[in-house]
C-alpha atoms as a PDB file:
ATOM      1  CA  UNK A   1      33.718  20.351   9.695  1.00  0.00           C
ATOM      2  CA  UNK A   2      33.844  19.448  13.360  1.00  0.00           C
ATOM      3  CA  UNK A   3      30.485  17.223  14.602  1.00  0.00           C
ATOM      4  CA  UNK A   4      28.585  18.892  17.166  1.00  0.00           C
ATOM      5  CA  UNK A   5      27.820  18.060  20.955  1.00  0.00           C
ATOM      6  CA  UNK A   6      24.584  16.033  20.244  1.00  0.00           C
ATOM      7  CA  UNK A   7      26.363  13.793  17.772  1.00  0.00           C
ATOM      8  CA  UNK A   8      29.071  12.684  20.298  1.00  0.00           C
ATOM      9  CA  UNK A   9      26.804  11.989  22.733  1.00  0.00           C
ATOM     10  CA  UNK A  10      24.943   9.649  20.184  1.00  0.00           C
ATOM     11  CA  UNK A  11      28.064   8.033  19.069  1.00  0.00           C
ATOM     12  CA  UNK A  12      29.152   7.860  22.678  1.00  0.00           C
ATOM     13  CA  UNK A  13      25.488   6.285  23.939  1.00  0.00           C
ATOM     14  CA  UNK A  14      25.642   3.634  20.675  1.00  0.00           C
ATOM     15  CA  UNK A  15      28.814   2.556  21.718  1.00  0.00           C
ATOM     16  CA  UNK A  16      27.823   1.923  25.576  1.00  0.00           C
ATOM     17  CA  UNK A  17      24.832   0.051  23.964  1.00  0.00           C
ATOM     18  CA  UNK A  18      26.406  -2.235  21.516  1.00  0.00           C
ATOM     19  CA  UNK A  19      28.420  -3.234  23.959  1.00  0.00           C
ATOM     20  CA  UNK A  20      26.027  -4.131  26.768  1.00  0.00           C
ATOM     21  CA  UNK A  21      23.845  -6.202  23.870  1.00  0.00           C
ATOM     22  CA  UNK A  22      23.788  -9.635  24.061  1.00  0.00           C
ATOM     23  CA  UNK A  23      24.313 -10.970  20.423  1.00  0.00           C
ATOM     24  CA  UNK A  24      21.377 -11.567  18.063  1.00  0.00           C
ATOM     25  CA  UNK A  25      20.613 -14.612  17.226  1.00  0.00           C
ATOM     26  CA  UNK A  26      18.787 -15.628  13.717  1.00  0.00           C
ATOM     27  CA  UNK A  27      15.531 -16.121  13.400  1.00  0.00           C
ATOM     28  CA  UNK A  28      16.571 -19.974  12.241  1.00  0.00           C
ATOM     29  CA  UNK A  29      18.018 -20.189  15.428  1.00  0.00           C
ATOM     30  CA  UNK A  30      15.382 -18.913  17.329  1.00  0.00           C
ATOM     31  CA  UNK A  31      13.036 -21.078  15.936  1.00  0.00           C
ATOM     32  CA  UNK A  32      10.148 -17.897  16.037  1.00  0.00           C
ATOM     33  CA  UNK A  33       7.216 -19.313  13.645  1.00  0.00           C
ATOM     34  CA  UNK A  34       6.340 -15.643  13.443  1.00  0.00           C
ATOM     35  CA  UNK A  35       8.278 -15.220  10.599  1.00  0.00           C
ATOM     36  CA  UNK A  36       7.882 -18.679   8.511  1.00  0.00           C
ATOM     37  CA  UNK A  37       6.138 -18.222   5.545  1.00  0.00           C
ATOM     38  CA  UNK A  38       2.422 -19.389   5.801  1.00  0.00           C
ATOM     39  CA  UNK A  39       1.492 -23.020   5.193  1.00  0.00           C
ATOM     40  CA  UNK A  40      -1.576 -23.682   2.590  1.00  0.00           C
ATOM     41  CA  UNK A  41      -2.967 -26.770   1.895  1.00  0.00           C
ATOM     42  CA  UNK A  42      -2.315 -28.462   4.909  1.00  0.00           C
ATOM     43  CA  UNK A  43      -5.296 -28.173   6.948  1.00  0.00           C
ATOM     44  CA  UNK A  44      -8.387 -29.864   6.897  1.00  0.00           C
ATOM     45  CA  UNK A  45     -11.380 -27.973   5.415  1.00  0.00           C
ATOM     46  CA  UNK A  46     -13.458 -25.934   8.274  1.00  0.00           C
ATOM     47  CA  UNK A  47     -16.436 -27.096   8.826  1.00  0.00           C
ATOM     48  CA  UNK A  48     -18.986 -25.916  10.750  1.00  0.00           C
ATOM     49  CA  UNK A  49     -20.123 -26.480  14.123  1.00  0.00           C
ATOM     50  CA  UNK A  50     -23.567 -26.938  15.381  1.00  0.00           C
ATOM     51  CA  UNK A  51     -24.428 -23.259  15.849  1.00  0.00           C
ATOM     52  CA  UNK A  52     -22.926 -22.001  12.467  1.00  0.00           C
ATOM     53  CA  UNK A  53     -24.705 -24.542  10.628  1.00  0.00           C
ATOM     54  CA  UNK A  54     -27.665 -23.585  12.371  1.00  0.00           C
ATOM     55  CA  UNK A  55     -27.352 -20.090  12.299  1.00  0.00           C
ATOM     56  CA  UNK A  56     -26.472 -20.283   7.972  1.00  0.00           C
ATOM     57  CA  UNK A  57     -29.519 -22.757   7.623  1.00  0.00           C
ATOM     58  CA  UNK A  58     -31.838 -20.465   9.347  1.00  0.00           C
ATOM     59  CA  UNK A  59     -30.541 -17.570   7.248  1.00  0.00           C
ATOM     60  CA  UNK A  60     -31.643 -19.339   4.635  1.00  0.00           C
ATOM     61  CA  UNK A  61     -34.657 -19.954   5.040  1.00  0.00           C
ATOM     62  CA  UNK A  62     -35.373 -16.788   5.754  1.00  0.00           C
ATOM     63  CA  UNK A  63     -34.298 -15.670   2.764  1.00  0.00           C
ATOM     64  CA  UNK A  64     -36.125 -18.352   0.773  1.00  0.00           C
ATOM     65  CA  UNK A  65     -39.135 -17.650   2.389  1.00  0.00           C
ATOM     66  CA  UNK A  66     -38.756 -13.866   2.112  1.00  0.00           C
ATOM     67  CA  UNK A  67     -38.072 -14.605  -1.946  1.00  0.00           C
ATOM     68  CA  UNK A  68     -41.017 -17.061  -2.778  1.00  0.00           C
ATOM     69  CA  UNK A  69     -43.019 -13.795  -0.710  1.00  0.00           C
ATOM     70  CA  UNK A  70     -41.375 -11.161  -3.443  1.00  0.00           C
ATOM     71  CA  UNK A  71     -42.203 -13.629  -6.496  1.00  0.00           C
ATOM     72  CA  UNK A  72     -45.885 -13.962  -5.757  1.00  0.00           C
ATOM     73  CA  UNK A  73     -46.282  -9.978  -5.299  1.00  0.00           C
END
């Protein structure tokens, strides 16, 4: 079976472009962090600054207040 017109012209265009590529490199080689496997353990817990802490303390509160409220009802 002969290949048709469109599948020359492919074969033909990915042999211009394999040429014209510059070789690939490895990723070791690269040195992309992209693809490292993620690192656990070796950060310091977050903490939080002075507006989360804020923020989380004056959620609760709230919600303290808003609970003693429900129990006396």
């Amino acid at each position: 079976m002969e290949k048709f017109g469109i599948f020359e012209l492919l074969d033909a265009l990915s042999a211009l472009s394999a040429e014209n590529a510059p070789p690939e490199k490895s990723t070791a080689e690269t040195g992309d962090k992209a693809f490292d496997p993620p690192v656990y353990g070796g950060d310091e817990p977050h903490k939080a600054s002075g507006k989360e802490s804020d923020a989380l303390s004056g959620f609760l509160a709230r919600h303290d207040a808003m609970a003693r409220k429900a129990e006396k009802k």
